[in-house]
Every structure is written in C-alpha cells, then in structure tokens.
ModelCIF file with pLDDT and N, C-alpha, C, O atoms, coordinates in Angstrom:
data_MODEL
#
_entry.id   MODEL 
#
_entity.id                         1 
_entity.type                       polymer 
_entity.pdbx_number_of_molecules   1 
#
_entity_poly.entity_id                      1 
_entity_poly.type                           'polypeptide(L)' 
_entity_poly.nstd_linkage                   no 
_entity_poly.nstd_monomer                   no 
_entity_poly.pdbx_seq_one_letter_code       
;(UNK)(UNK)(UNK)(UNK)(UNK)(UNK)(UNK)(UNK)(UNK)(UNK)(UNK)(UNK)(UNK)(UNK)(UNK)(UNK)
(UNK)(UNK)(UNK)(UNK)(UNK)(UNK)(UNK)(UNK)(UNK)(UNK)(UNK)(UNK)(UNK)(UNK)(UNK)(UNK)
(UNK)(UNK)(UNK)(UNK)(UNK)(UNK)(UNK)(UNK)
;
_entity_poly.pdbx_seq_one_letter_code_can   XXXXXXXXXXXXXXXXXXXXXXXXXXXXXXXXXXXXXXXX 
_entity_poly.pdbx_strand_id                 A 
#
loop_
_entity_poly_seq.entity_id 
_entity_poly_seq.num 
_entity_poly_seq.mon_id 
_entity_poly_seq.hetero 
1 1  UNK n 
1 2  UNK n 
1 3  UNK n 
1 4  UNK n 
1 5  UNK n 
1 6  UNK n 
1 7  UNK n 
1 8  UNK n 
1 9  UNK n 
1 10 UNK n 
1 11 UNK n 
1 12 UNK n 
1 13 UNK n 
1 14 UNK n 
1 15 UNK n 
1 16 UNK n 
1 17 UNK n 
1 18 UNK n 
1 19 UNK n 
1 20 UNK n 
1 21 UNK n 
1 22 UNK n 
1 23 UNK n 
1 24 UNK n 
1 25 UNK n 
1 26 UNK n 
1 27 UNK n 
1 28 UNK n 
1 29 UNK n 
1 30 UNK n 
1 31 UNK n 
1 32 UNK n 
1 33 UNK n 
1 34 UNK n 
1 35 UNK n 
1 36 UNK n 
1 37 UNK n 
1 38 UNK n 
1 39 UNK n 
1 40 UNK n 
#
_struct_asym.id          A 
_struct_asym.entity_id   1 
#
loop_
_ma_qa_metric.id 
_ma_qa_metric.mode 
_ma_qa_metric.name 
_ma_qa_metric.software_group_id 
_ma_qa_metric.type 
1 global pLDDT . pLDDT 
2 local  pLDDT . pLDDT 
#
_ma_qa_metric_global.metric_id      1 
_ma_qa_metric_global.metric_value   95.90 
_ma_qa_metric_global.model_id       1 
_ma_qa_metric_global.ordinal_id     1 
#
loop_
_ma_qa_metric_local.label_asym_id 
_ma_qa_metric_local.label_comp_id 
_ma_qa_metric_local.label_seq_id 
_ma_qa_metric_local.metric_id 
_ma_qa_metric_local.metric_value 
_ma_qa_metric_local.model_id 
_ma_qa_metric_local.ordinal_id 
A UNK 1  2 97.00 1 1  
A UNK 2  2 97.00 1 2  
A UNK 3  2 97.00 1 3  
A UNK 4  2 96.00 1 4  
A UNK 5  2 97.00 1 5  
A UNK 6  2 97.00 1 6  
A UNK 7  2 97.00 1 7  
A UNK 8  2 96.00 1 8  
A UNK 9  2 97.00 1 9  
A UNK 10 2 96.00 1 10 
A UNK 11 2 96.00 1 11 
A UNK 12 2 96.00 1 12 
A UNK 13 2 96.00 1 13 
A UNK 14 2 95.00 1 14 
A UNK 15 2 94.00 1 15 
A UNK 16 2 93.00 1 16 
A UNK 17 2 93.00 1 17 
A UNK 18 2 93.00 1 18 
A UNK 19 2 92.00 1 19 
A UNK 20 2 91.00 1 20 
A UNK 21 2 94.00 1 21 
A UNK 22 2 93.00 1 22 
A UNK 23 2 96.00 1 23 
A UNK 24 2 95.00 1 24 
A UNK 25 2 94.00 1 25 
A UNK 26 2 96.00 1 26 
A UNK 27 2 97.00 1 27 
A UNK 28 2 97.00 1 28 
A UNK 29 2 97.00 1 29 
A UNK 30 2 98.00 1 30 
A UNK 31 2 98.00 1 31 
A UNK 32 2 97.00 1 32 
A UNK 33 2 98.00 1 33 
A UNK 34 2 97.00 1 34 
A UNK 35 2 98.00 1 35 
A UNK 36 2 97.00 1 36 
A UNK 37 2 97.00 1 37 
A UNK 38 2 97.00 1 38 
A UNK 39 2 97.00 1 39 
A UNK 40 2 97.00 1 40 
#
loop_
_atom_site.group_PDB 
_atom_site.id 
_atom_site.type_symbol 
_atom_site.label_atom_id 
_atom_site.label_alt_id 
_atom_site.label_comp_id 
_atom_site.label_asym_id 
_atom_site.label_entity_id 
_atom_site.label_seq_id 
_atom_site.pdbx_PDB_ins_code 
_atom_site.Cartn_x 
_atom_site.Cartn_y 
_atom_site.Cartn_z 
_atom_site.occupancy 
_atom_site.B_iso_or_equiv 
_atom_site.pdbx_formal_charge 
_atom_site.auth_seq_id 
_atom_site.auth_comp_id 
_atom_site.auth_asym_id 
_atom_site.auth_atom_id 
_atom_site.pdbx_PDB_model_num 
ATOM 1   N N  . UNK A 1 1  ? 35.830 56.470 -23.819 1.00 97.00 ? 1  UNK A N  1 
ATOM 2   C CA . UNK A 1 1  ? 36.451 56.910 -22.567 1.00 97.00 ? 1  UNK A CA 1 
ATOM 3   C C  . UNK A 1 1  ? 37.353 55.782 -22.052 1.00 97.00 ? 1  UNK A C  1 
ATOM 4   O O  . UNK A 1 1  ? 36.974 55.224 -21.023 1.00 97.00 ? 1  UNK A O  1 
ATOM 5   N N  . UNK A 1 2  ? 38.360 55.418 -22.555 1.00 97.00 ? 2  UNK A N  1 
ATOM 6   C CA . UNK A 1 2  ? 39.410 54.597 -22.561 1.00 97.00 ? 2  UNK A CA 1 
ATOM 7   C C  . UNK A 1 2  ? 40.068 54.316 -21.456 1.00 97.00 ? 2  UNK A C  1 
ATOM 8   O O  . UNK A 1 2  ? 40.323 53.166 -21.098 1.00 97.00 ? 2  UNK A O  1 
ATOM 9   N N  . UNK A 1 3  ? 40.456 55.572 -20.705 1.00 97.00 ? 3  UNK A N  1 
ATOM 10  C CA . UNK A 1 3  ? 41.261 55.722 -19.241 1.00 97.00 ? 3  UNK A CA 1 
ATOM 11  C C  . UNK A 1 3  ? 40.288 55.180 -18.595 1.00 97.00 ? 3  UNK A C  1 
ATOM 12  O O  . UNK A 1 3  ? 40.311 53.951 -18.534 1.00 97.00 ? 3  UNK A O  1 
ATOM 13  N N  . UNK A 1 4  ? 39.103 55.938 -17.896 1.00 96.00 ? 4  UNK A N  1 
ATOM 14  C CA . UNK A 1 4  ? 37.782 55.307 -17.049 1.00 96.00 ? 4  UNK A CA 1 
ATOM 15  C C  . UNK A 1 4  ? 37.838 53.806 -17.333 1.00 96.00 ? 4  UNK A C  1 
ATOM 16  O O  . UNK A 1 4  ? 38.058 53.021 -16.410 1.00 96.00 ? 4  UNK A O  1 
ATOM 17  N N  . UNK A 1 5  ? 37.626 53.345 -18.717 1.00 97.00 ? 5  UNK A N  1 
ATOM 18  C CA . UNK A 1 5  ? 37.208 51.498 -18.886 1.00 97.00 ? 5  UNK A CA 1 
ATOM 19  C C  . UNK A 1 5  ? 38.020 51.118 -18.562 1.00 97.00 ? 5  UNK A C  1 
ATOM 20  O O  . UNK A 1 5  ? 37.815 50.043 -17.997 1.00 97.00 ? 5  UNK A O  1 
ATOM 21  N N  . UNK A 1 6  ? 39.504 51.558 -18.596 1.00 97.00 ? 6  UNK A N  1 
ATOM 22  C CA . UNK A 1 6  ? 40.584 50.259 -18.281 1.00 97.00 ? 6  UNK A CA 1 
ATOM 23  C C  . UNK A 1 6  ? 40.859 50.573 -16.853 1.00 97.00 ? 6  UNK A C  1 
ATOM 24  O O  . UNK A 1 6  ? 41.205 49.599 -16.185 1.00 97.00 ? 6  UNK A O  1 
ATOM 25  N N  . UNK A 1 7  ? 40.777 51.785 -16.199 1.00 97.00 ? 7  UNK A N  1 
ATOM 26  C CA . UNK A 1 7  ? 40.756 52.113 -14.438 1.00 97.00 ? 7  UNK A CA 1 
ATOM 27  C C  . UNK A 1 7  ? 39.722 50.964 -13.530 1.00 97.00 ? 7  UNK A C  1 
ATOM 28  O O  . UNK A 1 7  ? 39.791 50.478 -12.401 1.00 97.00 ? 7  UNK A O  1 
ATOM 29  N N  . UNK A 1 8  ? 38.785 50.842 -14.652 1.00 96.00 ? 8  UNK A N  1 
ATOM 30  C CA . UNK A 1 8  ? 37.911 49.916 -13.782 1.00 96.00 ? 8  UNK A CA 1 
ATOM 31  C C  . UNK A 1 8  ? 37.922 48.251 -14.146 1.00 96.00 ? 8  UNK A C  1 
ATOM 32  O O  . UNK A 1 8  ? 37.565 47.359 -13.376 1.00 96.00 ? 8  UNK A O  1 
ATOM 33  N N  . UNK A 1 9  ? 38.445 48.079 -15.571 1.00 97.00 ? 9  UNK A N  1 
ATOM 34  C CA . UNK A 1 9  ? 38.701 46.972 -15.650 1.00 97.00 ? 9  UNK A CA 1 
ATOM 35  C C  . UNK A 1 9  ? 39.811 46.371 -14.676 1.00 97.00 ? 9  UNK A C  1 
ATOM 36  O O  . UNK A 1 9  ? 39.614 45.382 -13.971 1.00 97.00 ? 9  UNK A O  1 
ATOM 37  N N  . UNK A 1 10 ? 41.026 47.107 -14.726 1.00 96.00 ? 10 UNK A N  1 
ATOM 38  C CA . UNK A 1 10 ? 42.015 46.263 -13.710 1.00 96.00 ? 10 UNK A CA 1 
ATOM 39  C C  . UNK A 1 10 ? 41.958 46.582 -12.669 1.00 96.00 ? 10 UNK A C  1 
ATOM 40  O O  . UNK A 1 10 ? 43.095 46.715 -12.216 1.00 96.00 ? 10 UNK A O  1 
ATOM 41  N N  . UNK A 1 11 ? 40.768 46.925 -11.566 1.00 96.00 ? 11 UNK A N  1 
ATOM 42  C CA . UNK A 1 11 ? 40.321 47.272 -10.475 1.00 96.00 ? 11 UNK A CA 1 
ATOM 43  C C  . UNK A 1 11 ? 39.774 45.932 -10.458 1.00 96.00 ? 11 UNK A C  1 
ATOM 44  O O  . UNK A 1 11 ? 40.282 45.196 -9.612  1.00 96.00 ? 11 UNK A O  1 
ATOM 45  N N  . UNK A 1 12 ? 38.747 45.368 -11.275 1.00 96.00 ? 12 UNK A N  1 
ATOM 46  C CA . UNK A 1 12 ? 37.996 43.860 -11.515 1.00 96.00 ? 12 UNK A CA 1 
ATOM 47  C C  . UNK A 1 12 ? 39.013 43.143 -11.998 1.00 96.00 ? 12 UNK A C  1 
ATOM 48  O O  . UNK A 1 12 ? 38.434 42.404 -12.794 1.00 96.00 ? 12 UNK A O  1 
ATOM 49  N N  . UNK A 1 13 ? 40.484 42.791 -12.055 1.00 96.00 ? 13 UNK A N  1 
ATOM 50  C CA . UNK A 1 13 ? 41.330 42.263 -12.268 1.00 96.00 ? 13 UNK A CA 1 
ATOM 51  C C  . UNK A 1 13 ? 41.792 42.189 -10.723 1.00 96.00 ? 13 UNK A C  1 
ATOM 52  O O  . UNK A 1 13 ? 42.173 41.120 -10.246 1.00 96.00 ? 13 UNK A O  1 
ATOM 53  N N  . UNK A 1 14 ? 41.761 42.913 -10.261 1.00 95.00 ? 14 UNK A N  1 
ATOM 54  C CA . UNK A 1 14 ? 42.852 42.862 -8.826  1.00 95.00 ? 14 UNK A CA 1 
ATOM 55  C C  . UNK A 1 14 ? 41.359 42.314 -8.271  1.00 95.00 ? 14 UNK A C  1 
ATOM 56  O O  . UNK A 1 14 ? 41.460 41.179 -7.803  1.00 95.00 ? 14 UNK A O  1 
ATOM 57  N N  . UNK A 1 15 ? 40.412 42.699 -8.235  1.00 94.00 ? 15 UNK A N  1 
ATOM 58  C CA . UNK A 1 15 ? 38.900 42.441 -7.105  1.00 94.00 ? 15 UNK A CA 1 
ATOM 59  C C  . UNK A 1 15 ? 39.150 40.677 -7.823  1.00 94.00 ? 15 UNK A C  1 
ATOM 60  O O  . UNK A 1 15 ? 39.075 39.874 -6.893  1.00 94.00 ? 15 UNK A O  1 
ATOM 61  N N  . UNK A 1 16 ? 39.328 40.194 -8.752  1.00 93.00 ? 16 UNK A N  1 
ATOM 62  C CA . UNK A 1 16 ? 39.386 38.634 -9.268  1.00 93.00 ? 16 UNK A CA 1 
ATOM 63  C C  . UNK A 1 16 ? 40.380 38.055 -8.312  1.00 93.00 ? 16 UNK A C  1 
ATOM 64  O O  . UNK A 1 16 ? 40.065 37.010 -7.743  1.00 93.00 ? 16 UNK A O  1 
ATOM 65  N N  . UNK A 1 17 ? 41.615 38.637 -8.050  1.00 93.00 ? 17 UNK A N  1 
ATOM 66  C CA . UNK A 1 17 ? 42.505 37.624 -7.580  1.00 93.00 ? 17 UNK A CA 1 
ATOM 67  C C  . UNK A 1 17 ? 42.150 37.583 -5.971  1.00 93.00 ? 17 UNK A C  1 
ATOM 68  O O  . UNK A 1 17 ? 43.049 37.218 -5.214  1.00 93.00 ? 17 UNK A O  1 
ATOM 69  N N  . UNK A 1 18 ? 40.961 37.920 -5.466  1.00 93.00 ? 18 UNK A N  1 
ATOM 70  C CA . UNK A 1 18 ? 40.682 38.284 -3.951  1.00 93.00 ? 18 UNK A CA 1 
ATOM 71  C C  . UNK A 1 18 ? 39.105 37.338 -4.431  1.00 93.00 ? 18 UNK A C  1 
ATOM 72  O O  . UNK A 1 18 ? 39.477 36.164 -4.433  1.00 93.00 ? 18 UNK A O  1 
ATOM 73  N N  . UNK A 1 19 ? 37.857 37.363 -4.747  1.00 92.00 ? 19 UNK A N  1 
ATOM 74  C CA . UNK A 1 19 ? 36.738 36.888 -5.350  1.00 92.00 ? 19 UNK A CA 1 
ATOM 75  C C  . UNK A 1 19 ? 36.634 36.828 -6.656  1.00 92.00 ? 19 UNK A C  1 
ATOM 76  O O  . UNK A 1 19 ? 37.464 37.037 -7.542  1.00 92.00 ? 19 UNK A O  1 
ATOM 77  N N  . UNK A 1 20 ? 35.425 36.491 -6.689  1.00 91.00 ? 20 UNK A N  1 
ATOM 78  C CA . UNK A 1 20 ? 34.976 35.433 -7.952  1.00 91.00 ? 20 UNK A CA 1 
ATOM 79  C C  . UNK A 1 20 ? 34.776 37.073 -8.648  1.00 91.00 ? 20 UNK A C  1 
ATOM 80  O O  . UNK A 1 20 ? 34.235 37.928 -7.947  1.00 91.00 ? 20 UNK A O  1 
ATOM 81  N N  . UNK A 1 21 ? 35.110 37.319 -9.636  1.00 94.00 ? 21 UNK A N  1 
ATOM 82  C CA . UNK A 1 21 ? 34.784 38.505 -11.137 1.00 94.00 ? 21 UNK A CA 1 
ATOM 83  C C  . UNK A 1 21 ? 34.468 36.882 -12.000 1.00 94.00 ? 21 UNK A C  1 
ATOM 84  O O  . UNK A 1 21 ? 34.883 35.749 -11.756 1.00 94.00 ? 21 UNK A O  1 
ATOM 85  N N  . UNK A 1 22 ? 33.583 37.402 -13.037 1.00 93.00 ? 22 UNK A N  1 
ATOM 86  C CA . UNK A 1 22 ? 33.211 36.709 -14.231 1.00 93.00 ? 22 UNK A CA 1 
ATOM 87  C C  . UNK A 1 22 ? 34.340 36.799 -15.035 1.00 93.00 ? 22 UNK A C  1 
ATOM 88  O O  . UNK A 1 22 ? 34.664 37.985 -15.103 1.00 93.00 ? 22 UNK A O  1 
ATOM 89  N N  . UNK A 1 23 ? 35.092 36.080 -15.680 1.00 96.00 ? 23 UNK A N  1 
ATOM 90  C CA . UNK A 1 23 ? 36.472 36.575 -16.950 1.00 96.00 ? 23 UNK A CA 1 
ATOM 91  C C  . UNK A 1 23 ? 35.296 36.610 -17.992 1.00 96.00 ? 23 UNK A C  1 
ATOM 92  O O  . UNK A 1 23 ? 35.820 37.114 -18.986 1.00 96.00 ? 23 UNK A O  1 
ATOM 93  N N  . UNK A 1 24 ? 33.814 36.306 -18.328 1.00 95.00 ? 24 UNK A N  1 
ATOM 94  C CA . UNK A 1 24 ? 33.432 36.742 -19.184 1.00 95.00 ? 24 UNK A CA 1 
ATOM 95  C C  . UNK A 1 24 ? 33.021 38.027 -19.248 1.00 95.00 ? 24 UNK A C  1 
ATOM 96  O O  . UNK A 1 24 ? 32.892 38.594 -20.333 1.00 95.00 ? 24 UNK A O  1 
ATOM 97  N N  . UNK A 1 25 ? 32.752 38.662 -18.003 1.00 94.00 ? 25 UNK A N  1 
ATOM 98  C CA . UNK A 1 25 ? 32.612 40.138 -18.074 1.00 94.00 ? 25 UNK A CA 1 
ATOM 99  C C  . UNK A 1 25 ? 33.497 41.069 -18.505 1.00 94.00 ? 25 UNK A C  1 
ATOM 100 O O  . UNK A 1 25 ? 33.138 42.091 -19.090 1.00 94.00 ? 25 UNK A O  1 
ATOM 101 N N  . UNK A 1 26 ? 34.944 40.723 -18.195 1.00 96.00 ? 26 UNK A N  1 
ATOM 102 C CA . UNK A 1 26 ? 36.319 41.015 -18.162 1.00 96.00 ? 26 UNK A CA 1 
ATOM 103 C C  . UNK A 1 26 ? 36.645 41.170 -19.899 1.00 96.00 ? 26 UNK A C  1 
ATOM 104 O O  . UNK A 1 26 ? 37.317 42.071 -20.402 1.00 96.00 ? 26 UNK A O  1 
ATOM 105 N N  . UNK A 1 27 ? 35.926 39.955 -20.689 1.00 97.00 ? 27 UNK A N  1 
ATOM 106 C CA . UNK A 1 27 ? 36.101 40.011 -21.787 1.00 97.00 ? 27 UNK A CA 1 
ATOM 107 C C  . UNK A 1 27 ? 35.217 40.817 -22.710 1.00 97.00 ? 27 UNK A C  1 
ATOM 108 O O  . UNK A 1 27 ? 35.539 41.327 -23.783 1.00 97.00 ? 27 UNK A O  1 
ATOM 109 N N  . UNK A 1 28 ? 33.841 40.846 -21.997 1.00 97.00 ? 28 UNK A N  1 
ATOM 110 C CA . UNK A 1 28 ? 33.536 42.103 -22.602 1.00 97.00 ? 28 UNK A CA 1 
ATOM 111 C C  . UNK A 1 28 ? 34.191 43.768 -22.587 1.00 97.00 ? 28 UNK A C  1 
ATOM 112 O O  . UNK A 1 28 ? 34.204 44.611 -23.484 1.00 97.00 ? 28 UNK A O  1 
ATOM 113 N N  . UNK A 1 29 ? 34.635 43.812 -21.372 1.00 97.00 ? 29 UNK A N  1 
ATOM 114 C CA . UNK A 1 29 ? 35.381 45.023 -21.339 1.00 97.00 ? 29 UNK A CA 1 
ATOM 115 C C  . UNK A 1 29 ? 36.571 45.547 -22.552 1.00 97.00 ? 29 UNK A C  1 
ATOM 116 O O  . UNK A 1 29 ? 36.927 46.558 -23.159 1.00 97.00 ? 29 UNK A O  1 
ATOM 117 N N  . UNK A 1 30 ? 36.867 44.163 -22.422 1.00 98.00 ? 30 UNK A N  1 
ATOM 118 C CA . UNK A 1 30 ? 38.034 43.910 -23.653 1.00 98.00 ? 30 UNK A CA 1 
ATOM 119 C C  . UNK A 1 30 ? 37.934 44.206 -25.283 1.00 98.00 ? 30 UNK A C  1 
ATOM 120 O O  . UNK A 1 30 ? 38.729 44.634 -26.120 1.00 98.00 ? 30 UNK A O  1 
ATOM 121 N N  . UNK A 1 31 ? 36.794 43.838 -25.305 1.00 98.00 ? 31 UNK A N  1 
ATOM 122 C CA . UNK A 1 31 ? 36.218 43.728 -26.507 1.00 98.00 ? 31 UNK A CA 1 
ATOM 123 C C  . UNK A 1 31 ? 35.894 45.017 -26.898 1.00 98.00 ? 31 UNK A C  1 
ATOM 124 O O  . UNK A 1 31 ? 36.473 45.561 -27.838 1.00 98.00 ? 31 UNK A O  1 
ATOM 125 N N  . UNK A 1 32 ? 34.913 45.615 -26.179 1.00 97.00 ? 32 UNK A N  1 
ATOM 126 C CA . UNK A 1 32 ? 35.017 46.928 -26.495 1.00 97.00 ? 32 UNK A CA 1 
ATOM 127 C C  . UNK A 1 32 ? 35.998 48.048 -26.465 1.00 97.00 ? 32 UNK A C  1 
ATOM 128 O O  . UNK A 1 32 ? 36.006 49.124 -27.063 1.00 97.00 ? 32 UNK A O  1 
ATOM 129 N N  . UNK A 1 33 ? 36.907 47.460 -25.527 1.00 98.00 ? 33 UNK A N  1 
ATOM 130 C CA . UNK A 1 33 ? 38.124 48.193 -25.564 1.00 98.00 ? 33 UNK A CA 1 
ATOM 131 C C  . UNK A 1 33 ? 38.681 48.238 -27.135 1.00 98.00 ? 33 UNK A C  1 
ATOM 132 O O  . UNK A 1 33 ? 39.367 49.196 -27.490 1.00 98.00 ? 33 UNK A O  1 
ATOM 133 N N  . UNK A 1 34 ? 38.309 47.004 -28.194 1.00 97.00 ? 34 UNK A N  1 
ATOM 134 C CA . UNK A 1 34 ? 39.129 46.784 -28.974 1.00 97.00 ? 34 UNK A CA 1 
ATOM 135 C C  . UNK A 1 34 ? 40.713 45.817 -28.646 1.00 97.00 ? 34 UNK A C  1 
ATOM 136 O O  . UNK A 1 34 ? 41.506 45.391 -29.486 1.00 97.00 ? 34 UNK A O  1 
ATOM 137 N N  . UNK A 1 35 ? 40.763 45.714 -27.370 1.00 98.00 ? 35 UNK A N  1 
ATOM 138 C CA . UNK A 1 35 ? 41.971 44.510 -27.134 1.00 98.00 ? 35 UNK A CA 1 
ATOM 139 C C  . UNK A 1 35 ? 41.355 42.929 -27.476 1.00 98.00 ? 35 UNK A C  1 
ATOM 140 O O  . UNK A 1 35 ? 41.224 42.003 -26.676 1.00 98.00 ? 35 UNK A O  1 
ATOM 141 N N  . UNK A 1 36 ? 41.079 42.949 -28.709 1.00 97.00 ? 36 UNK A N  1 
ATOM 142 C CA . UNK A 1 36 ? 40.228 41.393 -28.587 1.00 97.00 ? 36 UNK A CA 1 
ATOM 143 C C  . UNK A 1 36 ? 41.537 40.075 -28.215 1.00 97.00 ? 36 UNK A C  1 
ATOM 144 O O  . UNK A 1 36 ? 41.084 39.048 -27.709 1.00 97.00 ? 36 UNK A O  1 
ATOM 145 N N  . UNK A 1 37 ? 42.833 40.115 -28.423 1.00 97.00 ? 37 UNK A N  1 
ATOM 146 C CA . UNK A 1 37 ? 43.625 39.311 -27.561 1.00 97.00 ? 37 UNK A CA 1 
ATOM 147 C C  . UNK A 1 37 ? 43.566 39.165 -25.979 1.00 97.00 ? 37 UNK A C  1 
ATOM 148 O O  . UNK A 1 37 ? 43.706 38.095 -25.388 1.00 97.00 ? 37 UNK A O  1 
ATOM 149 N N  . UNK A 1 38 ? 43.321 40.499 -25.332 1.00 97.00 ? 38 UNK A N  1 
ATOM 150 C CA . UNK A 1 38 ? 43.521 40.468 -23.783 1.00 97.00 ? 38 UNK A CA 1 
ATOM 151 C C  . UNK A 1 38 ? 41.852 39.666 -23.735 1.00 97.00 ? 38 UNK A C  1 
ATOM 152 O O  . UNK A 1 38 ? 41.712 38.647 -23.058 1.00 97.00 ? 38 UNK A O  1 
ATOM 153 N N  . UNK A 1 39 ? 40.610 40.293 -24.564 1.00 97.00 ? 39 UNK A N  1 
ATOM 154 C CA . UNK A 1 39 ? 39.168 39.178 -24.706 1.00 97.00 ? 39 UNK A CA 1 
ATOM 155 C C  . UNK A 1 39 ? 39.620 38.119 -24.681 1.00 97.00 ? 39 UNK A C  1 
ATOM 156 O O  . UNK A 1 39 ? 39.368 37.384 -23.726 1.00 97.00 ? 39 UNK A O  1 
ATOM 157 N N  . UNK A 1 40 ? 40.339 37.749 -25.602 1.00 97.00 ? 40 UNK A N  1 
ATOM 158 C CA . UNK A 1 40 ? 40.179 36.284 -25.815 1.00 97.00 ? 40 UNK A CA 1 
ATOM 159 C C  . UNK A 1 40 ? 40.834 35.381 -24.420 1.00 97.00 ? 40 UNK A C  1 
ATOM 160 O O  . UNK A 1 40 ? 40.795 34.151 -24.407 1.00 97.00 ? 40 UNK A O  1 
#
C-alpha cells in the first residue's frame, strides 16, 4: 500500500522539520518502500 506509506512518511518529514521524528524510523519506511537511497 504504497500511496498510504509515503502519505505518512512525508507527513513525518514535514512533523521532523517542526520536532524531533527519528531519521531512523524514516529509514525504515524507506526501506520497505524499496527506496533504499532515500534509507540510506
């Protein structure tokens, strides 16, 4: 469910530049996304 994971990933992208998000959580998202560059 591709649309949903990345709707909420860059929701925790914008919630990062306001508070603390983990970028390791961020990279799990990634990962499973299959974007292992935007992971890394």
């Amino acid at each position: 469910r591709r649309v949903e994971a990345k709707k909420i990933a860059e929701r925790l992208e914008m919630q990062a530049k306001q508070s603390y998000v983990s970028p390791f959580l961020l990279a799990k998202v990634y990962v499973a996304l299959g974007e292992k560059e935007r992971a890394i």
